[in-house]
Structure formats: C-alpha cells, structure tokens
PDB file of N, CA and C in Angstrom:
ATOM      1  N   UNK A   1       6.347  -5.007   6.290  1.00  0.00           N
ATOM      2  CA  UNK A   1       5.163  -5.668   5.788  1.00  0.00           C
ATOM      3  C   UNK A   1       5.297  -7.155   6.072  1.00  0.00           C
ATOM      4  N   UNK A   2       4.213  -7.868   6.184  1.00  0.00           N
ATOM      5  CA  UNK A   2       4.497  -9.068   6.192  1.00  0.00           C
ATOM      6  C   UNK A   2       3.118  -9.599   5.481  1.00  0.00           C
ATOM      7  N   UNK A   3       3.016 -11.063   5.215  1.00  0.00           N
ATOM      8  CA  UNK A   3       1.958 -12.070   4.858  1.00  0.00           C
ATOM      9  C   UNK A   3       0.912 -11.989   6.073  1.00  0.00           C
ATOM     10  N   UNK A   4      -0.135 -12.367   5.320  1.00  0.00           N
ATOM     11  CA  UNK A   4      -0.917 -12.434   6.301  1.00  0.00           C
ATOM     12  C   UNK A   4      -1.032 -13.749   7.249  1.00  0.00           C
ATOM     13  N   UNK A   5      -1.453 -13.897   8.386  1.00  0.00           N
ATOM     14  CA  UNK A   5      -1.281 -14.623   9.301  1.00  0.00           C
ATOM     15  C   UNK A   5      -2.778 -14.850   9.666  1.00  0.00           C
ATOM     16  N   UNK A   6      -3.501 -14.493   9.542  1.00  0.00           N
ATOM     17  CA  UNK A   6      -5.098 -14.933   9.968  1.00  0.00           C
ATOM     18  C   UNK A   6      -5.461 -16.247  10.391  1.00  0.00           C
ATOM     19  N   UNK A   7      -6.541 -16.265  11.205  1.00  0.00           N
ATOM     20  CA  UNK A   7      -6.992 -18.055  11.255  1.00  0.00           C
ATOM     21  C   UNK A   7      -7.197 -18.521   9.808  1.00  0.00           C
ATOM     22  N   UNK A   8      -7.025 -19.452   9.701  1.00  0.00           N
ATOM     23  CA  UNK A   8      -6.791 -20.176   8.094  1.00  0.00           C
ATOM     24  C   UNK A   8      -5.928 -20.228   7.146  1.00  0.00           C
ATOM     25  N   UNK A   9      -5.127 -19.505   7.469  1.00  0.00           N
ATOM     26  CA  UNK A   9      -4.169 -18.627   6.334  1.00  0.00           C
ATOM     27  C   UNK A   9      -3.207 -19.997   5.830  1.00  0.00           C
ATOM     28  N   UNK A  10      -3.094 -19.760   4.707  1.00  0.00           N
ATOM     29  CA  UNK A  10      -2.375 -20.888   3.510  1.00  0.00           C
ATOM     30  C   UNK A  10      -0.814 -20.538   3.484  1.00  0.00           C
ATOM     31  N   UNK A  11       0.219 -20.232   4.065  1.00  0.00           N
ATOM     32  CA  UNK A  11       1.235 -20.313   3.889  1.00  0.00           C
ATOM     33  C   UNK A  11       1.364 -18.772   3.416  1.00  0.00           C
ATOM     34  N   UNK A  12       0.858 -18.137   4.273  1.00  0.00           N
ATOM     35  CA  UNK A  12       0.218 -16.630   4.257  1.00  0.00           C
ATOM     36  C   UNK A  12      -0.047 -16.172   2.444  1.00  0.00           C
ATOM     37  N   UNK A  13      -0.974 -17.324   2.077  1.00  0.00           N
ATOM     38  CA  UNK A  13      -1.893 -16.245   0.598  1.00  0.00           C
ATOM     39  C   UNK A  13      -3.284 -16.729   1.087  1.00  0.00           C
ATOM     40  N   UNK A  14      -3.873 -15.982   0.422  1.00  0.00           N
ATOM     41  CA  UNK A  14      -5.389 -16.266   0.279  1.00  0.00           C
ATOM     42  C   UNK A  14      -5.420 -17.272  -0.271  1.00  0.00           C
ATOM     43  N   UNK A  15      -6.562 -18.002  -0.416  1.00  0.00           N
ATOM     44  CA  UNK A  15      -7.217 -18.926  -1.258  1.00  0.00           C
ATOM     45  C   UNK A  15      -8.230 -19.098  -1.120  1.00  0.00           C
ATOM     46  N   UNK A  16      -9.155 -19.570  -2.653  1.00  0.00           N
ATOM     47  CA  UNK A  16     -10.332 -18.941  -3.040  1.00  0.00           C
ATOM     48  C   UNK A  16     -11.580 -20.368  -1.837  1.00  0.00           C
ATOM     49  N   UNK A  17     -10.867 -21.439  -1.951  1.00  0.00           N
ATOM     50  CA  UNK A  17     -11.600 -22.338  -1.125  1.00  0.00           C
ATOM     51  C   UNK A  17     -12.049 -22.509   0.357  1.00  0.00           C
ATOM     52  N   UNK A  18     -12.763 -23.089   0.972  1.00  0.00           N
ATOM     53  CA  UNK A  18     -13.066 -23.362   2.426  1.00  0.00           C
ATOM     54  C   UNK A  18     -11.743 -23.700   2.651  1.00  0.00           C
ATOM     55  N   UNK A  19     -11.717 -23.710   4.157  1.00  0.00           N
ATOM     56  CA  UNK A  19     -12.474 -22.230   5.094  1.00  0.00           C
ATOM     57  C   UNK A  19     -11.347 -20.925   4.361  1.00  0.00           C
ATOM     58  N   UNK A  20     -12.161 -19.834   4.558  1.00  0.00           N
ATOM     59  CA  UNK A  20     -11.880 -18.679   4.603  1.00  0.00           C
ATOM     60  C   UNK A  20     -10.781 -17.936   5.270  1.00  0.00           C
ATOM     61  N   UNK A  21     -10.170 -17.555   4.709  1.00  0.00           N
ATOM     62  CA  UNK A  21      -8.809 -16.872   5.624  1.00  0.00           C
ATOM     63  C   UNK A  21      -9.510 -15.071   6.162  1.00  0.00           C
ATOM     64  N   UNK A  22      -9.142 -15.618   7.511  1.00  0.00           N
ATOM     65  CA  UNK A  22      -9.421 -14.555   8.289  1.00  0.00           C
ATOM     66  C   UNK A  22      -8.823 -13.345   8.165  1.00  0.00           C
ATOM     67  N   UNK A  23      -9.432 -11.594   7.723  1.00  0.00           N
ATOM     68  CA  UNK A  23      -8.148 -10.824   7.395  1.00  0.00           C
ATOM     69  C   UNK A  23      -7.983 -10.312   9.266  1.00  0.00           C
ATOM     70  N   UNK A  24      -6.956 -10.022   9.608  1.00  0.00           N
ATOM     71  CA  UNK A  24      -7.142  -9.988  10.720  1.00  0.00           C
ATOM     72  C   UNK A  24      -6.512  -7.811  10.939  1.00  0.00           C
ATOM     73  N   UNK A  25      -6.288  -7.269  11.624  1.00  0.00           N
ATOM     74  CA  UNK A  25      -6.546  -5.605  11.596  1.00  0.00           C
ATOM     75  C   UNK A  25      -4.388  -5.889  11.664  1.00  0.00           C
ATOM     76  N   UNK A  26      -3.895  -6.426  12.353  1.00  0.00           N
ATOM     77  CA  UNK A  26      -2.731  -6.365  12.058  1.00  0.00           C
ATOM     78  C   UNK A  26      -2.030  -6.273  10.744  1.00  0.00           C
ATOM     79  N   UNK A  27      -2.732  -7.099   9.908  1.00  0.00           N
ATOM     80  CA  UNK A  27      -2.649  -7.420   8.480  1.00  0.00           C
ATOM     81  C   UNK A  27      -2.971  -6.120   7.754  1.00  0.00           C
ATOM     82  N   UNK A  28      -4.051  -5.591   8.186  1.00  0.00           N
ATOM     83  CA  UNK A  28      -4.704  -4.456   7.382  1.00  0.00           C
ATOM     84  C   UNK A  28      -4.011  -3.254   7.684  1.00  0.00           C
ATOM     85  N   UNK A  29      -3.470  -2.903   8.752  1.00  0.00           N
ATOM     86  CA  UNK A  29      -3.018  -2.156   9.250  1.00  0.00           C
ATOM     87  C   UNK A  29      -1.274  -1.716   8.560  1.00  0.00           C
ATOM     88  N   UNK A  30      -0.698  -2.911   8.552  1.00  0.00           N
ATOM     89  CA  UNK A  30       0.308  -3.335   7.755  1.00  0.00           C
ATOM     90  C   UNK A  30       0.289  -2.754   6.521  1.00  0.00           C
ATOM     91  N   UNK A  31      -0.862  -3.149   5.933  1.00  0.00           N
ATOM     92  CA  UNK A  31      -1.098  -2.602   4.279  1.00  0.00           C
ATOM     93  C   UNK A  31      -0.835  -1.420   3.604  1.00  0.00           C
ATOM     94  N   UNK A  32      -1.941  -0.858   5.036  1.00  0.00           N
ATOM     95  CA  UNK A  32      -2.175   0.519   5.463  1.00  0.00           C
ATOM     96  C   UNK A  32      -0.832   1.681   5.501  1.00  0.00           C
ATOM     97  N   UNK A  33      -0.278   1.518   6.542  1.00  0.00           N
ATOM     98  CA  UNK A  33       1.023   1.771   6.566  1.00  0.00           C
ATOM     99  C   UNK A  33       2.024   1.934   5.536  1.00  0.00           C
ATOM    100  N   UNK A  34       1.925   1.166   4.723  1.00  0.00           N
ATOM    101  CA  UNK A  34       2.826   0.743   4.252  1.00  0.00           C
ATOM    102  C   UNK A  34       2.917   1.758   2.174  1.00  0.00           C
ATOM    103  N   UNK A  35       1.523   1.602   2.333  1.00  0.00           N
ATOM    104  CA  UNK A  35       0.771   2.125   1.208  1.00  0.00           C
ATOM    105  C   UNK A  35       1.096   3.802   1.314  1.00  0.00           C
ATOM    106  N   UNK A  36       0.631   4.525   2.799  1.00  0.00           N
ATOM    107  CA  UNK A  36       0.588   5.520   3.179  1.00  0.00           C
ATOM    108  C   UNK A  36       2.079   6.047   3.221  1.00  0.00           C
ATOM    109  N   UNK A  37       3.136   5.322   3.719  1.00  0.00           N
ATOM    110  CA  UNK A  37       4.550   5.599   3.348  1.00  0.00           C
ATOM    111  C   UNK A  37       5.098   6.075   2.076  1.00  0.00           C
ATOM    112  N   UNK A  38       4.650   5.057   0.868  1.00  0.00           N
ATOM    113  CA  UNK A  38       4.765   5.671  -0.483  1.00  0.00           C
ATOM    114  C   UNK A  38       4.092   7.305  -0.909  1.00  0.00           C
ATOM    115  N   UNK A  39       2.892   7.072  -0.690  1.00  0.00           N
ATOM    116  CA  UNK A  39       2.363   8.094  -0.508  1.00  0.00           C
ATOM    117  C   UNK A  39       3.117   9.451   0.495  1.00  0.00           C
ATOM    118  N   UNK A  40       3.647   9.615   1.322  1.00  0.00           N
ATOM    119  CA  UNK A  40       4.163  10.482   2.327  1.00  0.00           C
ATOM    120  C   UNK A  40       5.427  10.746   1.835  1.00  0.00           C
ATOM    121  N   UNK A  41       6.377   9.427   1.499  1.00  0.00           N
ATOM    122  CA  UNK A  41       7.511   9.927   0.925  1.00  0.00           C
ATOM    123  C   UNK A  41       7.638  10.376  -0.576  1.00  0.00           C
ATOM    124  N   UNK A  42       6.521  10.254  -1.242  1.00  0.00           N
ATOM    125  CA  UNK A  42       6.354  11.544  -2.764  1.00  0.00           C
ATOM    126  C   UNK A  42       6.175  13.108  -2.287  1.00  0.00           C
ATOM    127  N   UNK A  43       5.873  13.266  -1.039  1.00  0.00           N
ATOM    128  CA  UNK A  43       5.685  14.720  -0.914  1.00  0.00           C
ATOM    129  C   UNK A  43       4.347  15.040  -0.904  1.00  0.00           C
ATOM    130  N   UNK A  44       3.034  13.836  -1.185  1.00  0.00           N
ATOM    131  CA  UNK A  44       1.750  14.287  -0.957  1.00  0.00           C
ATOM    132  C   UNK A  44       1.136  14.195   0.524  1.00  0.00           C
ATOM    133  N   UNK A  45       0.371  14.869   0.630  1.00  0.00           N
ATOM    134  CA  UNK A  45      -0.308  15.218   2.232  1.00  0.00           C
ATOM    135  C   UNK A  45      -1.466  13.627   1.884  1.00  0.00           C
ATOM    136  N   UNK A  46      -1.678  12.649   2.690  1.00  0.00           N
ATOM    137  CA  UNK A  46      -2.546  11.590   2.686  1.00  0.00           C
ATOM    138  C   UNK A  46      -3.907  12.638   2.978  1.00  0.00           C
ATOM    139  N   UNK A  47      -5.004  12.045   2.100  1.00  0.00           N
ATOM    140  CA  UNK A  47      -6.363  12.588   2.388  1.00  0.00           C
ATOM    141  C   UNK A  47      -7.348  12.132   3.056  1.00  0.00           C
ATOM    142  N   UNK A  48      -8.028  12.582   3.683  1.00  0.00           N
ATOM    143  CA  UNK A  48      -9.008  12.047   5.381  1.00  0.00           C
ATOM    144  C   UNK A  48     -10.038  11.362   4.294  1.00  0.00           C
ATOM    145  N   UNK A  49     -10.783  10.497   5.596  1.00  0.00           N
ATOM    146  CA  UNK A  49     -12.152   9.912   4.927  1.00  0.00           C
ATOM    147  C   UNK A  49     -12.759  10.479   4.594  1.00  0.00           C
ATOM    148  N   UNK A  50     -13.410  11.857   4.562  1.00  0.00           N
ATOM    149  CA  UNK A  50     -14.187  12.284   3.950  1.00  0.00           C
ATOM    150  C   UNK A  50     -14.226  12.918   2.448  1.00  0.00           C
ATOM    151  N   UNK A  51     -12.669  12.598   2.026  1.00  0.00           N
ATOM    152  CA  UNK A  51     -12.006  13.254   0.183  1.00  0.00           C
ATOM    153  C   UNK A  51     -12.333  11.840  -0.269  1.00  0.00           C
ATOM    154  N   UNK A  52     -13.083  11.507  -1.523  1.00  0.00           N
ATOM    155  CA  UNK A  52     -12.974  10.815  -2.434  1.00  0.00           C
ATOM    156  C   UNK A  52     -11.927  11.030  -3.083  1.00  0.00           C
ATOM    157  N   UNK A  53     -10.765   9.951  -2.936  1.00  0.00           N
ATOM    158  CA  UNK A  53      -9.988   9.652  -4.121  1.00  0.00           C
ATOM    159  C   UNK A  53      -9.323   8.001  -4.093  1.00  0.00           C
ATOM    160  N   UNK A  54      -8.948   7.965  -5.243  1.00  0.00           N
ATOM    161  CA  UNK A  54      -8.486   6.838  -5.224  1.00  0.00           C
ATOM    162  C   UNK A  54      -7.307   6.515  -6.447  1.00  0.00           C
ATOM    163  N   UNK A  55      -6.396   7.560  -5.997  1.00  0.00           N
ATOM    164  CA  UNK A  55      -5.180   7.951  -7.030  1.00  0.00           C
ATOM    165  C   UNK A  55      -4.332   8.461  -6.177  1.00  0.00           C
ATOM    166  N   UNK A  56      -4.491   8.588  -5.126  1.00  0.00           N
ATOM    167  CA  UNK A  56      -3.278   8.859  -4.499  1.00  0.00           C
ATOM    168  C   UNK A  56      -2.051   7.847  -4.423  1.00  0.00           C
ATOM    169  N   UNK A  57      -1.830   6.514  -4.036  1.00  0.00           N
ATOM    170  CA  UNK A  57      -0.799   5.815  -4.503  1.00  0.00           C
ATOM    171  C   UNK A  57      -0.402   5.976  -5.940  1.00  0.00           C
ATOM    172  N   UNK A  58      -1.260   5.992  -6.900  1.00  0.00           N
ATOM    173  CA  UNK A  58      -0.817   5.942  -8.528  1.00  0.00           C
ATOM    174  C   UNK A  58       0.052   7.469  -8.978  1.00  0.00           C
ATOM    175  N   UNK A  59      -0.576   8.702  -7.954  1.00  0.00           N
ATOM    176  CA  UNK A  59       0.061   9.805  -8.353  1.00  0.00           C
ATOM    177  C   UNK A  59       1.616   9.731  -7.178  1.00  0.00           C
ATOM    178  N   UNK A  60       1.540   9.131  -6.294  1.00  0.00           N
ATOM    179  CA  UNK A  60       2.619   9.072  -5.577  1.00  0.00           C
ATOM    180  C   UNK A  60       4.366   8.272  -6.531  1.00  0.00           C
ATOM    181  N   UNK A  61       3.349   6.951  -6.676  1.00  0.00           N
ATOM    182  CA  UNK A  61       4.442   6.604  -7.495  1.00  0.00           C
ATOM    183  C   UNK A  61       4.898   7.531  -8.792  1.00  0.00           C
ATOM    184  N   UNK A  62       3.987   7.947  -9.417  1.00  0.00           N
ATOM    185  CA  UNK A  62       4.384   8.906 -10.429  1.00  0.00           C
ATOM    186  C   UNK A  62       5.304   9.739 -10.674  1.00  0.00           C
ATOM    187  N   UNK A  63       5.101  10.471  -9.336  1.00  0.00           N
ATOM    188  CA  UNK A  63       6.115  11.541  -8.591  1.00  0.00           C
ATOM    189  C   UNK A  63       7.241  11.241  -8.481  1.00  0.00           C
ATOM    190  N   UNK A  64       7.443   9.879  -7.655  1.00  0.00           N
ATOM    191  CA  UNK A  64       8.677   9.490  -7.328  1.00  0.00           C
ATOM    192  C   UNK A  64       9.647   9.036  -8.733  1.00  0.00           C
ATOM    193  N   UNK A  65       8.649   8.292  -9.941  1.00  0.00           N
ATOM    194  CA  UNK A  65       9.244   8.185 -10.610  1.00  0.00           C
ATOM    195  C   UNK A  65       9.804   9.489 -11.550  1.00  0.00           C
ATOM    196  N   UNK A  66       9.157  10.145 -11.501  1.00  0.00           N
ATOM    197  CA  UNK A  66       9.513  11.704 -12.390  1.00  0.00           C
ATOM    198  C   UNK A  66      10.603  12.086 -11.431  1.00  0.00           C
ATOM    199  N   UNK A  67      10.454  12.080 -10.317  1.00  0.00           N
ATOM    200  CA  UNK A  67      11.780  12.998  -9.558  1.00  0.00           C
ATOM    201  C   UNK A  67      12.829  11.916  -9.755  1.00  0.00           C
ATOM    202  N   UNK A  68      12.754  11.060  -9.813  1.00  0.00           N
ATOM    203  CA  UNK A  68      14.556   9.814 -10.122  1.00  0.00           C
ATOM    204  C   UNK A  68      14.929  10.352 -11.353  1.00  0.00           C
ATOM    205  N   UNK A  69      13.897  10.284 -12.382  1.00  0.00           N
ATOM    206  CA  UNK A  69      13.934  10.140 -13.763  1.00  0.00           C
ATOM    207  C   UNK A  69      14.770  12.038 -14.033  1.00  0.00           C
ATOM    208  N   UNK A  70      14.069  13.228 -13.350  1.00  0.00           N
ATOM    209  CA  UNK A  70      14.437  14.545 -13.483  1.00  0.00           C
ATOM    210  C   UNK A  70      16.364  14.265 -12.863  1.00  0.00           C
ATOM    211  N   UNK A  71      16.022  13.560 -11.636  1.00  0.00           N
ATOM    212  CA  UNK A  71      17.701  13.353 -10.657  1.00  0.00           C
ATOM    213  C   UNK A  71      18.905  12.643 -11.711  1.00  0.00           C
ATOM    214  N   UNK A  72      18.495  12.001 -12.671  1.00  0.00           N
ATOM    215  CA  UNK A  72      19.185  11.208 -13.481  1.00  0.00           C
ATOM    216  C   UNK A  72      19.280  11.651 -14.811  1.00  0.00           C
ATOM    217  N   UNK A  73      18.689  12.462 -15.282  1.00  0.00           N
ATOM    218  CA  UNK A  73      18.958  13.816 -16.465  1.00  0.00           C
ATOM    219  C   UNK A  73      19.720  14.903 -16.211  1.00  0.00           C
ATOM    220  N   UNK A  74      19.971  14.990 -15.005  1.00  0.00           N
ATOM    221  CA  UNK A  74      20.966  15.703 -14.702  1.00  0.00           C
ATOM    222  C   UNK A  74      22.356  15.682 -14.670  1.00  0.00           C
ATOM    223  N   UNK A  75      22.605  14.416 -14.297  1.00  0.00           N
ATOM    224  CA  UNK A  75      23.700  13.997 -14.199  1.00  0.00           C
ATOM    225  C   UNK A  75      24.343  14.064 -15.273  1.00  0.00           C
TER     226      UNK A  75
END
C-alpha cells in the first residue's frame, strides 16, 4: 500500500482546501487490493458488482479474529 501521490497531494493526505488532490487509479487500485486481500485471506469468496453488500471487509475481519481467538483457546 502506499499514500497517495496524485497531482496536488499534501505529503500524501488529503486536504479539505484548494486545489484538490487528484485520486489517481494507482491509488485506488492499491486500496482495492489491498482491502480484497483481507477479505480472501478470511476464507470469503469476494462478490462481483452486481451483489449488494457492504460487509464483506467487516465479516472478514471478524473471521480472522474468531479463528486467532478459537487458535489461542486451544492452546
């Protein structure tokens, strides 16, 4: 992952003032990735554009935390 780099970009954060920081598809893409990893390594299948949801990261982390939490009751 990295900061974003866009035309404008503040020491890679946003900021709310002129000019506008450019998001640029590298950046997004990044996000993307990165988001989708968590997601992939809980064991869930990522869902196409056409599934409304918007819980798949929140149930991913979930997972992961229940399976550490199950791995460490064991012990």
């Amino acid at each position: 992952m990295h900061r974003t780099e866009g035309t404008n970009h503040n020491l890679g954060m946003f900021t709310n003032g002129p000019p506008a920081t450019c998001v640029e598809e590298d950046w997004l893409n990044a996000v993307q990735e990165e988001i989708a990893k968590v997601i992939e390594d809980s064991g869930l299948a990522l869902k196409t554009a056409t599934t409304e949801t918007r819980d798949q990261l929140s149930a991913a982390i979930t997972a992961l935390i229940d399976a550490r939490l199950s791995y460490h009751s064991l012990i």
